[in-house]
N, C-alpha and C. Protein backbone atom coordinates (compact mmCIF):
# COMPACT_ATOMS: atom_id res chain seq x y z
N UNK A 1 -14.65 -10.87 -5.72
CA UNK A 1 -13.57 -10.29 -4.97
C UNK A 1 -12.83 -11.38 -4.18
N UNK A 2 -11.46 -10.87 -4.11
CA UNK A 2 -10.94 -11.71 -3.16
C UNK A 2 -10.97 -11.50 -1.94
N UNK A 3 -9.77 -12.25 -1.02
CA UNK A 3 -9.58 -11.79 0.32
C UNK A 3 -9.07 -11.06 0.95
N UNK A 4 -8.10 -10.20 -0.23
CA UNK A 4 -7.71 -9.13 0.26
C UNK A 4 -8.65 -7.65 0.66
N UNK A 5 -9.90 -7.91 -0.17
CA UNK A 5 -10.73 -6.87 0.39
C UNK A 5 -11.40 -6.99 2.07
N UNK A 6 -11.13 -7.69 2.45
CA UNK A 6 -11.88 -7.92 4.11
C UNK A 6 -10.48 -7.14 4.78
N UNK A 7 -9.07 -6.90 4.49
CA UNK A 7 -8.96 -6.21 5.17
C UNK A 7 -9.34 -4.60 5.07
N UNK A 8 -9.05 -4.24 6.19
CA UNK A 8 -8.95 -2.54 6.34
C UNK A 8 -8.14 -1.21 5.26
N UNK A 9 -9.15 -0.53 4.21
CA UNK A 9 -8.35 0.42 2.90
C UNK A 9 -8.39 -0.64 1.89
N UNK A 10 -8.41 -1.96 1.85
CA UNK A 10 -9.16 -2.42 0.46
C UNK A 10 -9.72 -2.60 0.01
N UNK A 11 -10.35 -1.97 -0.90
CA UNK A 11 -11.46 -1.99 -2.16
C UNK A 11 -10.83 -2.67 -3.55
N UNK A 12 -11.70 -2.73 -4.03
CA UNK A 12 -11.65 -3.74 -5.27
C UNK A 12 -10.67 -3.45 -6.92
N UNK A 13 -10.61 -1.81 -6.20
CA UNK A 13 -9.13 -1.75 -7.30
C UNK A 13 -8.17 -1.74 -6.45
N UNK A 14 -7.90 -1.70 -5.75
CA UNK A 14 -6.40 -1.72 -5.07
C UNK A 14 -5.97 -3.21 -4.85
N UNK A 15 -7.24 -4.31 -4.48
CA UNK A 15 -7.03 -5.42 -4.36
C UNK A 15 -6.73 -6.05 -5.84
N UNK A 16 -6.81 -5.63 -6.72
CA UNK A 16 -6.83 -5.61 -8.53
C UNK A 16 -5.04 -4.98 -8.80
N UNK A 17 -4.93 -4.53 -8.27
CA UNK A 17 -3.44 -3.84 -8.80
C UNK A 17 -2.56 -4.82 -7.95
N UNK A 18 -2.85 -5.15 -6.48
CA UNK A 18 -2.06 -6.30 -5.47
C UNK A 18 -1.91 -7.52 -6.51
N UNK A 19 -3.06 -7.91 -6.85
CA UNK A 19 -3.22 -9.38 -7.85
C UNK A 19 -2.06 -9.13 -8.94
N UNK A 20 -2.34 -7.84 -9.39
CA UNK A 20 -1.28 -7.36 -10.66
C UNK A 20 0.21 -7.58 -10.66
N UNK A 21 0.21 -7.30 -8.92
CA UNK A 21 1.78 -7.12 -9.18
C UNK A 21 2.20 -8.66 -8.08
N UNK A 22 1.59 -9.86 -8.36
CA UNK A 22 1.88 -10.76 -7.83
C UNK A 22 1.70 -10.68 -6.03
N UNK A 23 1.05 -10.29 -5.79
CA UNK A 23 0.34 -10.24 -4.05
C UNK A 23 -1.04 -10.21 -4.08
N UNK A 24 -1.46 -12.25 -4.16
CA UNK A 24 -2.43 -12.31 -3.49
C UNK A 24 -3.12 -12.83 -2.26
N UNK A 25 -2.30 -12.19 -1.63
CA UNK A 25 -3.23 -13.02 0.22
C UNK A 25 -2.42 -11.96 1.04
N UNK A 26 -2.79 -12.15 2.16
CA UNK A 26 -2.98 -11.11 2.98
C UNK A 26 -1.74 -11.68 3.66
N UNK A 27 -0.91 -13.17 3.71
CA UNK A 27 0.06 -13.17 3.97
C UNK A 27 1.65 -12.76 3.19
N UNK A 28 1.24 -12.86 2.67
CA UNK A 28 2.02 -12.04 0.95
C UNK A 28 1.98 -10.34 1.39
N UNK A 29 1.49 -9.68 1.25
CA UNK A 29 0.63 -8.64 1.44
C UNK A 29 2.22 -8.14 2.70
N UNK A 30 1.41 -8.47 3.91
CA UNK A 30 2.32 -8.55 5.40
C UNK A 30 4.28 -8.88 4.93
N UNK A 31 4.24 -10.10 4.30
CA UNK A 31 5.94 -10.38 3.73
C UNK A 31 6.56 -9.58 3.35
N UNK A 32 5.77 -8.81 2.18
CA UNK A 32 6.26 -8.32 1.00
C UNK A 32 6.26 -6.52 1.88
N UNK A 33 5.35 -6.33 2.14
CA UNK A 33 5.19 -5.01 3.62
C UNK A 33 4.68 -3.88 2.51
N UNK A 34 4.14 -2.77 2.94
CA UNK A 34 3.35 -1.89 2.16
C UNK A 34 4.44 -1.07 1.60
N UNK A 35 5.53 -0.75 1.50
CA UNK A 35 6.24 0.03 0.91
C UNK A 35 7.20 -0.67 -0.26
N UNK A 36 6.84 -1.76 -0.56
CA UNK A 36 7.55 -2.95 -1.44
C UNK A 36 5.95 -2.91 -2.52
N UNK A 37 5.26 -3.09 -1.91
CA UNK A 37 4.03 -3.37 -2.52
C UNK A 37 3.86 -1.99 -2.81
N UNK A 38 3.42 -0.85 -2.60
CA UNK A 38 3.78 0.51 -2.88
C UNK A 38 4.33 0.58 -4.51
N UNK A 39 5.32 0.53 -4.27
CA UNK A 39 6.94 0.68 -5.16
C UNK A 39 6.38 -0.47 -6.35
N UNK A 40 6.17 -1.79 -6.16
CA UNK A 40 4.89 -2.54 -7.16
C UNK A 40 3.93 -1.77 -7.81
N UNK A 41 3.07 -1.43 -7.37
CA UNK A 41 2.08 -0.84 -7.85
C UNK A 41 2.39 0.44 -8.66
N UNK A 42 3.18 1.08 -8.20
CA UNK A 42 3.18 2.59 -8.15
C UNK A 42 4.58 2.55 -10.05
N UNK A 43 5.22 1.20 -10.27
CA UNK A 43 6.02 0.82 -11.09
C UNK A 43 4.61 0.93 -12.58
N UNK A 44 3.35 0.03 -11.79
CA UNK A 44 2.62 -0.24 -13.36
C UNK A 44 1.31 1.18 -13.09
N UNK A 45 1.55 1.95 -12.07
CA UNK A 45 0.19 2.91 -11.81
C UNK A 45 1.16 3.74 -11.25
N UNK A 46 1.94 4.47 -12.15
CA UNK A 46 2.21 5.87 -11.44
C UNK A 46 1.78 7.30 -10.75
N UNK A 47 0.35 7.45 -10.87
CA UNK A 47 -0.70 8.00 -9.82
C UNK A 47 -0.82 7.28 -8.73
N UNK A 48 -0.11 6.19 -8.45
CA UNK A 48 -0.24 5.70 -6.97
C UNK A 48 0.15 6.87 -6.38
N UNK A 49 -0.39 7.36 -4.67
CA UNK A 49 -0.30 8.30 -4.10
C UNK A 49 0.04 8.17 -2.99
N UNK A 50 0.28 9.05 -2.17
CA UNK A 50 0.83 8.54 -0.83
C UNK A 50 -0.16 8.00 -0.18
N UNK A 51 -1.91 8.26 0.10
CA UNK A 51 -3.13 7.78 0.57
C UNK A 51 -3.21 6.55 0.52
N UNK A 52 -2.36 5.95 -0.93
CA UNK A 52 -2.36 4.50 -1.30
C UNK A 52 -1.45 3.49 -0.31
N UNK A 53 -0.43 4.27 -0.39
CA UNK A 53 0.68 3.35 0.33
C UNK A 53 0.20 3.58 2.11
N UNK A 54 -0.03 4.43 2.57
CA UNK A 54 -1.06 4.38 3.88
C UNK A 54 -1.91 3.48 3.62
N UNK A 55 -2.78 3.26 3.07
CA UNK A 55 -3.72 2.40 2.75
C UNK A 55 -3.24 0.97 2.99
N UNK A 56 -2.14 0.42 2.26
CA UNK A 56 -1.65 -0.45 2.41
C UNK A 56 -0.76 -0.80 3.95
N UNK A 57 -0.02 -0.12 4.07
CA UNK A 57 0.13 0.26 5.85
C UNK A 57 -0.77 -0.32 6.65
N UNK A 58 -2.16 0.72 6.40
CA UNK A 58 -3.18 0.45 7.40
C UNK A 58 -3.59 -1.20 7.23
N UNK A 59 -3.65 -1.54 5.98
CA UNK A 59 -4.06 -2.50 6.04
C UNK A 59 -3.34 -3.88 6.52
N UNK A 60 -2.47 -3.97 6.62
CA UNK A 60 -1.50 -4.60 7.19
C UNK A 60 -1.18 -5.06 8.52
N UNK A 61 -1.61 -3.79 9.18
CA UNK A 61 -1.91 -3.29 10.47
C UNK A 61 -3.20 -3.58 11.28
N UNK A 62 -3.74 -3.76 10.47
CA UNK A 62 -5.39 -4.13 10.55
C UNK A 62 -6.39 -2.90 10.81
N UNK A 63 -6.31 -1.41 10.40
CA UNK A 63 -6.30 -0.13 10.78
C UNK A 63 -7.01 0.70 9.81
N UNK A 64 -7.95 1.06 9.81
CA UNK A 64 -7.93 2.45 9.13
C UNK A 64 -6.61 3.60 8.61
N UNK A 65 -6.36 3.42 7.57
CA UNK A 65 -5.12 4.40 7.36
C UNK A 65 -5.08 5.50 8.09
N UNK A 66 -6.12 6.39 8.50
CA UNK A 66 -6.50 7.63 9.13
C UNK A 66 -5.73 7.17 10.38
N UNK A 67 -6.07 6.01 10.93
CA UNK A 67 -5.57 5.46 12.88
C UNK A 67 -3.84 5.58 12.90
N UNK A 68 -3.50 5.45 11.85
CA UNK A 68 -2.14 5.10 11.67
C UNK A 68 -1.55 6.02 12.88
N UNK A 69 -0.07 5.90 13.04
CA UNK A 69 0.15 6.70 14.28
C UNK A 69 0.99 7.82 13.59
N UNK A 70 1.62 8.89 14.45
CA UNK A 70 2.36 10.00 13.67
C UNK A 70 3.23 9.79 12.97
N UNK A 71 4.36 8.93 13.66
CA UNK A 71 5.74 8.54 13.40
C UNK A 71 5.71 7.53 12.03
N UNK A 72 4.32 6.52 12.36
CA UNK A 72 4.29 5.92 10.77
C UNK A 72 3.79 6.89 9.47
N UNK A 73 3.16 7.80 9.75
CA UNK A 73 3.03 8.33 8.67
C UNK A 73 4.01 9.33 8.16
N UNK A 74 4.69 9.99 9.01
CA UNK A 74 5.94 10.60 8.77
C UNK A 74 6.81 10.10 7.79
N UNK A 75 7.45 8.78 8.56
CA UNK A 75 8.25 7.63 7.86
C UNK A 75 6.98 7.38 6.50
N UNK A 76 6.44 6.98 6.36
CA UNK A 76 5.94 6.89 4.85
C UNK A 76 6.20 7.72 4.20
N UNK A 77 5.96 9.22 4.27
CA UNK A 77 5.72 10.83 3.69
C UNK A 77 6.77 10.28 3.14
N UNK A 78 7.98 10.46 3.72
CA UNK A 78 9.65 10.83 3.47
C UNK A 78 9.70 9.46 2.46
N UNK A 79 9.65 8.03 2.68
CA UNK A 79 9.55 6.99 1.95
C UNK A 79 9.03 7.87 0.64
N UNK A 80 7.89 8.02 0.91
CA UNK A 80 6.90 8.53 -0.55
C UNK A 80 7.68 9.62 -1.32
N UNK A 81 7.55 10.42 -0.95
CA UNK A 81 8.98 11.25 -1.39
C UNK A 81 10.05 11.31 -2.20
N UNK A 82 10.66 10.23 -1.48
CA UNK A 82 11.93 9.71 -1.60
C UNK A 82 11.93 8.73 -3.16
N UNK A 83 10.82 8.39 -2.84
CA UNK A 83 10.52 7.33 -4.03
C UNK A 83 9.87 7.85 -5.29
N UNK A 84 9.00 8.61 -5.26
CA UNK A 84 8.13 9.09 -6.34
C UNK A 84 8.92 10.45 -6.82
N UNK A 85 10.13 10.96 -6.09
CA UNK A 85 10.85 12.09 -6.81
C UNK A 85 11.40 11.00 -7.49
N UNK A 86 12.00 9.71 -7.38
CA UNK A 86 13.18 9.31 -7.91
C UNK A 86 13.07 8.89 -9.13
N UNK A 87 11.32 8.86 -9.75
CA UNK A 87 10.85 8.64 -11.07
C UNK A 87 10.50 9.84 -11.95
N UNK A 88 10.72 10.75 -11.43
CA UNK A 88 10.62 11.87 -12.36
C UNK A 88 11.57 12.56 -12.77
């Protein structure tokens, strides 16, 4: 494993799909921001879910996705939404 699993919501496939879509380090990760990386993933794994892109959030954040606050997860929902209607 790499180093993206020491942060917070990564496990070893999600850190596997980051590698995939050219994000590997946790400063990459932060640049690129979870809703870019999202929209990556979710391009070659269209079951990416909204849990995922929280995930990535949280992790960013240094957080348990669950800690996240209201207003960020709101703003994701609608992101998520917004994005995953626009492929079907």
């Amino acid at each position: 494993m790499g180093t993206l699993t020491k942060l917070p919501n990564i496990g070893a496939k999600l850190e596997k799909q980051l590698f995939d879509v050219g994000i590997t380090t946790e400063e990459e990760l932060r640049r690129v921001g979870s809703r870019e990386a999202w929209v990556r993933i979710h391009k070659c794994d269209p079951s990416a879910c909204y849990m995922r892109l929280c995930a990535l959030e949280g992790a960013i954040q240094g957080i348990r996705w669950h800690n996240l606050g209201s207003e960020t997860k709101i703003s994701l929902k609608e992101f998520y939404h917004k994005n995953k209607l626009s492929d079907e």
